[in-house]
PDB file of N, CA and C in Angstrom:
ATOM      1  N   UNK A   1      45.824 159.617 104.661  1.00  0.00           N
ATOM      2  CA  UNK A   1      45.679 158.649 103.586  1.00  0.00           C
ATOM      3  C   UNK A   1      46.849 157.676 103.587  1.00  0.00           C
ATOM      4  N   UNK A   2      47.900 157.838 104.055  1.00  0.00           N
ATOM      5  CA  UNK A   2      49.145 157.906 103.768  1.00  0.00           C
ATOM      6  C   UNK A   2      49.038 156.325 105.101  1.00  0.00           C
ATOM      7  N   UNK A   3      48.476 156.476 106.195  1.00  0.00           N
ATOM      8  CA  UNK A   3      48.207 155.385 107.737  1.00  0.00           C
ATOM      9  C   UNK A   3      47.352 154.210 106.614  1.00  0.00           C
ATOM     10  N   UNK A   4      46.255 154.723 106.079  1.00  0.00           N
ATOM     11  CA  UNK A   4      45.553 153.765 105.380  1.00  0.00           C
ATOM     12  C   UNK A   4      46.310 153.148 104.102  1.00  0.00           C
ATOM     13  N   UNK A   5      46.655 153.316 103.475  1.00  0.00           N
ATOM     14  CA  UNK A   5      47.617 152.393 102.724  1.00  0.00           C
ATOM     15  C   UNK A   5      48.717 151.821 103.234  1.00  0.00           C
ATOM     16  N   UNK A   6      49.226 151.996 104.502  1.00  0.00           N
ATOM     17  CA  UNK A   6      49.990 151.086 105.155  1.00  0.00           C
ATOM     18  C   UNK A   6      49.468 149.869 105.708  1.00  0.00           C
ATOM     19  N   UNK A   7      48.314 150.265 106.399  1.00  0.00           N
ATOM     20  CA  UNK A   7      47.254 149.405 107.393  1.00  0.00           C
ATOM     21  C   UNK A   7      46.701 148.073 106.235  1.00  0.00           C
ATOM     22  N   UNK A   8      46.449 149.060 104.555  1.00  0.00           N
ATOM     23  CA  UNK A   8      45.946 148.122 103.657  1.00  0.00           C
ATOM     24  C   UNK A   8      46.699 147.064 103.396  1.00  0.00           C
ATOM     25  N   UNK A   9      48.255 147.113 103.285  1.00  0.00           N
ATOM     26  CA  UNK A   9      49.217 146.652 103.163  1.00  0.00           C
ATOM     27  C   UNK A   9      49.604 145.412 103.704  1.00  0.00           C
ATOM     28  N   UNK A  10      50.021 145.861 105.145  1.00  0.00           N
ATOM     29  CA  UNK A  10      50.102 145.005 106.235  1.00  0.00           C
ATOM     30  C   UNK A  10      48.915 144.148 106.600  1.00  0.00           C
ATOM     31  N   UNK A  11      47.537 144.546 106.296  1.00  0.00           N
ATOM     32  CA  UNK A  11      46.520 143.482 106.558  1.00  0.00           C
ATOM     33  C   UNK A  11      46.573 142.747 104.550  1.00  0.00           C
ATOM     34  N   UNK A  12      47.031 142.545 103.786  1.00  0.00           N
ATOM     35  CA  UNK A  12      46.958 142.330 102.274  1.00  0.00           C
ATOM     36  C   UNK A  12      48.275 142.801 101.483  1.00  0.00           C
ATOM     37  N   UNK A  13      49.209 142.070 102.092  1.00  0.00           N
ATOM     38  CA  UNK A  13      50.825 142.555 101.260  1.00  0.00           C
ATOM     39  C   UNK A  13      50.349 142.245  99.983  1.00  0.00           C
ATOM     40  N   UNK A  14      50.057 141.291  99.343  1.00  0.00           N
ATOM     41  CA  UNK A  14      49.937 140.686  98.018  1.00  0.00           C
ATOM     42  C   UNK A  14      48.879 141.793  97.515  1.00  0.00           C
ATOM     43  N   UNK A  15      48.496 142.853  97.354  1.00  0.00           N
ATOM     44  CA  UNK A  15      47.492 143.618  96.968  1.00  0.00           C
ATOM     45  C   UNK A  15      48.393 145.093  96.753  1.00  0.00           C
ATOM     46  N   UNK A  16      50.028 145.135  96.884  1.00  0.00           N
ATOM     47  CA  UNK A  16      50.759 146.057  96.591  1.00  0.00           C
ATOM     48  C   UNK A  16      51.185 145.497  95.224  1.00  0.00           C
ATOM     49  N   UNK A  17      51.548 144.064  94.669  1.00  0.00           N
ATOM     50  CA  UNK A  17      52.321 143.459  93.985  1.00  0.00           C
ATOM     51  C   UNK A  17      51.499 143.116  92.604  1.00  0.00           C
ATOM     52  N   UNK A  18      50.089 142.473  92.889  1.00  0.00           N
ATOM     53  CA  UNK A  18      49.692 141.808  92.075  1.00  0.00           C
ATOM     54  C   UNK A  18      48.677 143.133  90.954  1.00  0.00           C
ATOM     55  N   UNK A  19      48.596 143.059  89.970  1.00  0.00           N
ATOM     56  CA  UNK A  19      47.745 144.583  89.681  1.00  0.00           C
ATOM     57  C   UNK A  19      46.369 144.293  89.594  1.00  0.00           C
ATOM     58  N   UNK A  20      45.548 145.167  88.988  1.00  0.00           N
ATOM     59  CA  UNK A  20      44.109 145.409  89.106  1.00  0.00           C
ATOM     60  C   UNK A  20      43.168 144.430  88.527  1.00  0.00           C
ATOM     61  N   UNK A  21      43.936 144.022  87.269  1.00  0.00           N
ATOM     62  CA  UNK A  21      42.823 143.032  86.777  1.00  0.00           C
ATOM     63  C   UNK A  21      42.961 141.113  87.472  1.00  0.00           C
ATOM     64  N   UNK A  22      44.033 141.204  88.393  1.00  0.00           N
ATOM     65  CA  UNK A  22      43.974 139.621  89.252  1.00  0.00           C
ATOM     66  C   UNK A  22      43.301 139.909  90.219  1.00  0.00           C
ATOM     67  N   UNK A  23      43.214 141.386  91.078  1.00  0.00           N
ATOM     68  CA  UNK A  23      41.796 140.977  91.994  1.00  0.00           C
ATOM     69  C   UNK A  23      40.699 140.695  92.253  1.00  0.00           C
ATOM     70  N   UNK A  24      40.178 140.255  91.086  1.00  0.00           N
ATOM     71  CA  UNK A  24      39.059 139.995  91.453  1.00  0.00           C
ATOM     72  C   UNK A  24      39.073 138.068  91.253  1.00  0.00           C
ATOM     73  N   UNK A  25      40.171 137.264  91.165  1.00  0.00           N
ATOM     74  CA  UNK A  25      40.310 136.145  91.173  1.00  0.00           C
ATOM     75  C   UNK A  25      40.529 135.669  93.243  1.00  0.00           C
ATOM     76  N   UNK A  26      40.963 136.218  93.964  1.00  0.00           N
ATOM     77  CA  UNK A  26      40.444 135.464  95.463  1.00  0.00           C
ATOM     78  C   UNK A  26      39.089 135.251  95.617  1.00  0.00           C
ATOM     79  N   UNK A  27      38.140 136.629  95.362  1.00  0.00           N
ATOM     80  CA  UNK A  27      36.702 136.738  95.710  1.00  0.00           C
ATOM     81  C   UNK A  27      35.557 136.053  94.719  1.00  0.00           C
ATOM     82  N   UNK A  28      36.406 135.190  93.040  1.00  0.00           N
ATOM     83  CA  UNK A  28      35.848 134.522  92.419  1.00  0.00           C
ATOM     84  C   UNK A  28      36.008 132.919  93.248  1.00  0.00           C
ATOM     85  N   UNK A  29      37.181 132.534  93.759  1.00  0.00           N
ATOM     86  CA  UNK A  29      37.591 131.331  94.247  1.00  0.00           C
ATOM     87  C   UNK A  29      36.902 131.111  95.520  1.00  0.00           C
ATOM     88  N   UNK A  30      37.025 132.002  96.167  1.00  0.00           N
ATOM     89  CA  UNK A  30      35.978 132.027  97.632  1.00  0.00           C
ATOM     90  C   UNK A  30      34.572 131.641  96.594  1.00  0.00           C
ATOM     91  N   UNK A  31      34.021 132.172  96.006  1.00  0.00           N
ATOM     92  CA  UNK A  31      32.274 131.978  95.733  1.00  0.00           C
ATOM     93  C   UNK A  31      32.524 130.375  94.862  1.00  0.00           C
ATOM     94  N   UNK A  32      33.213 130.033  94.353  1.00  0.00           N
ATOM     95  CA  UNK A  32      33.349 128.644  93.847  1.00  0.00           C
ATOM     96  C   UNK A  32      33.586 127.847  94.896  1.00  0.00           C
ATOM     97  N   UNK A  33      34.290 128.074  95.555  1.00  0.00           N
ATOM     98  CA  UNK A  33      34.431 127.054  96.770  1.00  0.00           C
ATOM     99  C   UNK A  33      33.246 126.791  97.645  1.00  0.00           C
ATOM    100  N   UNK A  34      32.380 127.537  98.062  1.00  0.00           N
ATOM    101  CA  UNK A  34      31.222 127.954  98.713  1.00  0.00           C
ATOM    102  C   UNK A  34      30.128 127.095  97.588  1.00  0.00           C
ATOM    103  N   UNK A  35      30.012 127.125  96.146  1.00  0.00           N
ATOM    104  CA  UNK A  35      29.269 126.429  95.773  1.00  0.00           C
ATOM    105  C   UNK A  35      29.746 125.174  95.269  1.00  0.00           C
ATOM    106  N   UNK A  36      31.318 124.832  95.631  1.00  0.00           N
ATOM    107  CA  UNK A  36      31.449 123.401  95.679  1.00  0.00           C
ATOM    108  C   UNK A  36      30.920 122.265  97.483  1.00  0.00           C
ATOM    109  N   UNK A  37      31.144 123.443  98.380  1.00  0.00           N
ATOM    110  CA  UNK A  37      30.597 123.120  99.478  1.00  0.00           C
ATOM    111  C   UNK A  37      28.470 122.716  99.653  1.00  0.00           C
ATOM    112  N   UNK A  38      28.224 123.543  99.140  1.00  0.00           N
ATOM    113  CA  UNK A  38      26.607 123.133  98.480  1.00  0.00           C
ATOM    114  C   UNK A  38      26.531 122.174  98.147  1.00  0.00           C
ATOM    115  N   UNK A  39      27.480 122.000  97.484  1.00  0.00           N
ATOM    116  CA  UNK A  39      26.974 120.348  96.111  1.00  0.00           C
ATOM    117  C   UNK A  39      27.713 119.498  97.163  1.00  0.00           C
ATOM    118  N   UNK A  40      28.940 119.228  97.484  1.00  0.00           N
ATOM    119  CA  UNK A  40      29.345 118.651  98.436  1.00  0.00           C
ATOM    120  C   UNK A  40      27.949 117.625  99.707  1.00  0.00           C
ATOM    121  N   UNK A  41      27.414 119.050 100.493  1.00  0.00           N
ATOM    122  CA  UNK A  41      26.353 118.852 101.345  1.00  0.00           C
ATOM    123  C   UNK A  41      24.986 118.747 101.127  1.00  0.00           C
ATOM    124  N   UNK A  42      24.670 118.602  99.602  1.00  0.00           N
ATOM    125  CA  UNK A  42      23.634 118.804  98.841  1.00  0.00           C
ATOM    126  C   UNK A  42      21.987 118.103  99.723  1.00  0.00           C
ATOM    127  N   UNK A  43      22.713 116.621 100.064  1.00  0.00           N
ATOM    128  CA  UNK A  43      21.651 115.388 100.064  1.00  0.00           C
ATOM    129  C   UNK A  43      21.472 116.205 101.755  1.00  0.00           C
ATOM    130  N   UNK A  44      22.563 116.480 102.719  1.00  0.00           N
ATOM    131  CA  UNK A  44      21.866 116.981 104.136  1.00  0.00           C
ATOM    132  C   UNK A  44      20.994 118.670 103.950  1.00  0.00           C
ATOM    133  N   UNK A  45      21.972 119.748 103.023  1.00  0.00           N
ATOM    134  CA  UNK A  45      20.802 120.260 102.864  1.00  0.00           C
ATOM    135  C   UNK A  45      19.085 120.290 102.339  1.00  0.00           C
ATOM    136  N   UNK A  46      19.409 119.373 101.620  1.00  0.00           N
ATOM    137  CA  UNK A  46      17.449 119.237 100.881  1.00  0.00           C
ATOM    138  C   UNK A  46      16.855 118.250 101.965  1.00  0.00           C
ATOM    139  N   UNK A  47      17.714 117.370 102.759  1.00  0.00           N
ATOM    140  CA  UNK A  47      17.038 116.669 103.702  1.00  0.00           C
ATOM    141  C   UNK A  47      16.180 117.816 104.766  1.00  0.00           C
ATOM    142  N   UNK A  48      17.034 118.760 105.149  1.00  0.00           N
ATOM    143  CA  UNK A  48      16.967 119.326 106.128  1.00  0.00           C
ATOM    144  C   UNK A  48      15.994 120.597 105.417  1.00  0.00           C
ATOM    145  N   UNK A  49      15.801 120.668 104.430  1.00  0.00           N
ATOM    146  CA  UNK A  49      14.859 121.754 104.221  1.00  0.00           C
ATOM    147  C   UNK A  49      13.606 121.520 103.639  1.00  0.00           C
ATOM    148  N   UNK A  50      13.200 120.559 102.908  1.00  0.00           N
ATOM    149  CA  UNK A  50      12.516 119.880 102.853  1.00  0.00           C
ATOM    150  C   UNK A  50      11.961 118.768 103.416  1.00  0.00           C
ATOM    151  N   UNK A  51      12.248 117.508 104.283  1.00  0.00           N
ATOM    152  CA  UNK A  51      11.853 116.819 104.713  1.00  0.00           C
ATOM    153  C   UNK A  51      11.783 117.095 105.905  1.00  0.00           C
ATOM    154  N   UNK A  52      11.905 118.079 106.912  1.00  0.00           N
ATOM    155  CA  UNK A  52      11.962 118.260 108.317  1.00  0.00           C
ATOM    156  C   UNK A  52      10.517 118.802 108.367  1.00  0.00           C
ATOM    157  N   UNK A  53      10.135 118.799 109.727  1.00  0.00           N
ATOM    158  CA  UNK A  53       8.782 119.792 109.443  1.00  0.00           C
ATOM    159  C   UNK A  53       8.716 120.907 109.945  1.00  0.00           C
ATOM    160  N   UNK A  54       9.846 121.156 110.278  1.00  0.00           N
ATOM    161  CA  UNK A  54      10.394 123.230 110.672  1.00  0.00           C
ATOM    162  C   UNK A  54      11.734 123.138 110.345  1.00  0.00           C
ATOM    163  N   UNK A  55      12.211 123.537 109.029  1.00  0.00           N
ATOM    164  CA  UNK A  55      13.518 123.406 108.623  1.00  0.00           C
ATOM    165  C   UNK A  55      13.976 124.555 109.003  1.00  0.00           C
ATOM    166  N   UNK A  56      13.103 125.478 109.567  1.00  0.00           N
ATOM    167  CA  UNK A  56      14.076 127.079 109.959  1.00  0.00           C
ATOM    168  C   UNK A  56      14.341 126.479 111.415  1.00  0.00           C
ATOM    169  N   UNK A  57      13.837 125.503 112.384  1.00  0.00           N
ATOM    170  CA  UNK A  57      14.331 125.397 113.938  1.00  0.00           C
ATOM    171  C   UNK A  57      15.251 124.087 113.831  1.00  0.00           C
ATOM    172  N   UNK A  58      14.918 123.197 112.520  1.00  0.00           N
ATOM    173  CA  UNK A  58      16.178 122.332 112.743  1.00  0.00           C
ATOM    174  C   UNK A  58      17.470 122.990 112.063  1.00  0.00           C
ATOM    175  N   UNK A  59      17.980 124.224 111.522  1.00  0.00           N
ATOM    176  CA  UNK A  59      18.951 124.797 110.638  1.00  0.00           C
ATOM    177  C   UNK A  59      19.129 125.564 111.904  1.00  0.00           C
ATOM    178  N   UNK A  60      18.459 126.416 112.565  1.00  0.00           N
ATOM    179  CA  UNK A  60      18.562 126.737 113.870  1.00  0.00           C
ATOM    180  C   UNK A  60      19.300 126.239 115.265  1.00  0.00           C
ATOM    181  N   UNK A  61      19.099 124.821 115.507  1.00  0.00           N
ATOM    182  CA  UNK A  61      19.519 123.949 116.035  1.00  0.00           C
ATOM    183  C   UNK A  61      21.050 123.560 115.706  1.00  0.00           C
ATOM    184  N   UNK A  62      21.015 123.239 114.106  1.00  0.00           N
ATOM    185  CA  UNK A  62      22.146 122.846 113.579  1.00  0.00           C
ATOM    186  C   UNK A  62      23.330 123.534 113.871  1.00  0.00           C
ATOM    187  N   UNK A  63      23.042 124.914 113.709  1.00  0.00           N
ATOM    188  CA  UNK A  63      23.730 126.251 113.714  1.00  0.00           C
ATOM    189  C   UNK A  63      24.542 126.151 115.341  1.00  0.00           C
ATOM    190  N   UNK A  64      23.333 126.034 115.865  1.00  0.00           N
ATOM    191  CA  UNK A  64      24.203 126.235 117.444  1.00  0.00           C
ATOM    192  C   UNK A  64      24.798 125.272 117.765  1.00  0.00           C
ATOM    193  N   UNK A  65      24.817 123.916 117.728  1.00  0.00           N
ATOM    194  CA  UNK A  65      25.484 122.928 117.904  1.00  0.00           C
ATOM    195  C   UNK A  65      26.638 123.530 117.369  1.00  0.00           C
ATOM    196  N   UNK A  66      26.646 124.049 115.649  1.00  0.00           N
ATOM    197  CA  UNK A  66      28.368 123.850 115.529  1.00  0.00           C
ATOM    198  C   UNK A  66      28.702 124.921 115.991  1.00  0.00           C
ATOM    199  N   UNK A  67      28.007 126.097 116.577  1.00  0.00           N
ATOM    200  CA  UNK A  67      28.746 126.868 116.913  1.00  0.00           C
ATOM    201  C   UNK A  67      29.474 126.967 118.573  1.00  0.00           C
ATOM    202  N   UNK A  68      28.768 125.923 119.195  1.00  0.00           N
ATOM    203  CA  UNK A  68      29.040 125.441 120.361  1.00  0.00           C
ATOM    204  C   UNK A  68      30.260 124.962 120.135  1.00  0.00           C
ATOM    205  N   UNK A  69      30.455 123.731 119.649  1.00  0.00           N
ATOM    206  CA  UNK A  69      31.530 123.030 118.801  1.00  0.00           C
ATOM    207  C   UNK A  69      32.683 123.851 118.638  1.00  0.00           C
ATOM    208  N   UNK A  70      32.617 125.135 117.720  1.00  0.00           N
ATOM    209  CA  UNK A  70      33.878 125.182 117.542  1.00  0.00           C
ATOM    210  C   UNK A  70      34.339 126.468 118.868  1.00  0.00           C
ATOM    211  N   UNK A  71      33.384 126.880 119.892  1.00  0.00           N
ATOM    212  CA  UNK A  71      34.061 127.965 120.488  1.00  0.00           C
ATOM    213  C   UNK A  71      34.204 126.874 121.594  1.00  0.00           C
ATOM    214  N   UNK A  72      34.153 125.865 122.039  1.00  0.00           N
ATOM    215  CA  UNK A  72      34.818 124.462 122.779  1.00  0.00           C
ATOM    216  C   UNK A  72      35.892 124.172 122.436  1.00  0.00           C
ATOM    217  N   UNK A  73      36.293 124.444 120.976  1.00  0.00           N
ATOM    218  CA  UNK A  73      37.723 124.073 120.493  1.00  0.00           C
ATOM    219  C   UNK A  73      37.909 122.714 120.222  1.00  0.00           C
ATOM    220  N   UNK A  74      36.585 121.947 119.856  1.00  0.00           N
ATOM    221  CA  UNK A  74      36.578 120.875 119.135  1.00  0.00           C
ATOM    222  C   UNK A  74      36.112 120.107 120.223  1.00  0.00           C
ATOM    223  N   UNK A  75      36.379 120.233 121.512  1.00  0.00           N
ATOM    224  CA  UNK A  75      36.134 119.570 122.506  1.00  0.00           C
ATOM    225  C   UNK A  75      34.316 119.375 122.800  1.00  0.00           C
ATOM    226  N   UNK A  76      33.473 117.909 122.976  1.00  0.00           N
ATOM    227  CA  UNK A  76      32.286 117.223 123.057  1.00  0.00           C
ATOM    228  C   UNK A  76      32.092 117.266 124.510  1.00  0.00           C
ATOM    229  N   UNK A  77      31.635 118.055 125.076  1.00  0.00           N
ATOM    230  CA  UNK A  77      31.435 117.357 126.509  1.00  0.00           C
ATOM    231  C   UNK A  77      30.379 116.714 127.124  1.00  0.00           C
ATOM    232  N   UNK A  78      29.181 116.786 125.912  1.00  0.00           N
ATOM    233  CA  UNK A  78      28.011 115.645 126.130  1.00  0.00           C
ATOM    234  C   UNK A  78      28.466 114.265 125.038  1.00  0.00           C
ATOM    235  N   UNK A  79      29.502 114.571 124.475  1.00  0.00           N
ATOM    236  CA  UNK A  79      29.583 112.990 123.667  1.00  0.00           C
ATOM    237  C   UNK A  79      29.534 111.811 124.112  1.00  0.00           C
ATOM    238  N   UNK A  80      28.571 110.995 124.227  1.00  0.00           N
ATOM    239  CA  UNK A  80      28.826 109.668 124.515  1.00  0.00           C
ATOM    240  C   UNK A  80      29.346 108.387 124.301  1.00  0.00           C
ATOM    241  N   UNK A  81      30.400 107.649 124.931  1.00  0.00           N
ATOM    242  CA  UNK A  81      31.139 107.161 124.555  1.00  0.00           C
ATOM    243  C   UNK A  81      30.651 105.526 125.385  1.00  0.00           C
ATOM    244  N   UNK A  82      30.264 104.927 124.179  1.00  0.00           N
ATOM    245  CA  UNK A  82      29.846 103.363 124.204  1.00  0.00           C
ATOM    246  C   UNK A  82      30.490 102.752 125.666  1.00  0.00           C
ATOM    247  N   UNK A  83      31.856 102.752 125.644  1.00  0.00           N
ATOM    248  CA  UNK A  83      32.523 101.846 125.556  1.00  0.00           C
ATOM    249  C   UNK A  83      33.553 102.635 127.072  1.00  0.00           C
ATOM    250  N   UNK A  84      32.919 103.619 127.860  1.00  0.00           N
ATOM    251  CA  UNK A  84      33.082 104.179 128.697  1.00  0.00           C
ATOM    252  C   UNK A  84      32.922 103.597 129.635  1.00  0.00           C
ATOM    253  N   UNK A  85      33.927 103.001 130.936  1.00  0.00           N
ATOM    254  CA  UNK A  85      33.337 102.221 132.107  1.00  0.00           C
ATOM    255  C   UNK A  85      32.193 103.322 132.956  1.00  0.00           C
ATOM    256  N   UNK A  86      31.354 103.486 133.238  1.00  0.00           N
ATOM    257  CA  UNK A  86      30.550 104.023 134.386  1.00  0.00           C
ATOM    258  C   UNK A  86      31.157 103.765 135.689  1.00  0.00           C
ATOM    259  N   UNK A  87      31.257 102.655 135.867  1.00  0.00           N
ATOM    260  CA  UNK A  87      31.686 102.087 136.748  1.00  0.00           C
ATOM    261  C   UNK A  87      33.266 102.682 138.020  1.00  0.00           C
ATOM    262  N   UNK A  88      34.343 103.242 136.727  1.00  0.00           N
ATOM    263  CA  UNK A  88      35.584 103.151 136.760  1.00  0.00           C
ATOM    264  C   UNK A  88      35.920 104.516 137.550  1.00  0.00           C
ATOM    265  N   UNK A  89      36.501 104.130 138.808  1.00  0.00           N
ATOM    266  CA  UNK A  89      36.558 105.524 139.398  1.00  0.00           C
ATOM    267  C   UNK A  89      38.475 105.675 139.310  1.00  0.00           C
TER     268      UNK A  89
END
């Protein structure tokens, strides 16, 4: 018992200090933030779930793009760039 309250510790120092009735204020702020992100994206989500005509394969789609995206590390390697010589060796 004694490994597990260390392990708790070291992964959550602030959870030795703060007492019982403030924890449950991170896991209220996480779910507010999450439904300020909703309202935020409001007009692309109802676009995309309503006006598409398979909103489960375009949310599908969506999904993998960003998840492509971020295990690239931000890096586009189909992005096209206007203003790119073709030409330019």
């Amino acid at each position: 018992d004694g490994i597990g309250q260390v392990v708790d510790f070291v992964s959550n120092p602030i959870s030795g200090v703060i007492g019982e009735s403030e924890r449950w204020v991170p896991p209220t702020a996480n779910v507010a933030d999450r439904l300020g992100d909703r309202y935020e994206f409001a007009d692309t989500i109802d676009g995309l779930l309503y006006e598409s005509a398979d909103s489960y394969a375009q949310a599908r789609s969506l999904y993998i793009q960003n998840r492509r995206f971020e295990l690239s590390g931000g890096e586009d390697d189909f992005a096209f760039d206007p203003y790119e010589d073709l030409f330019d060796e």
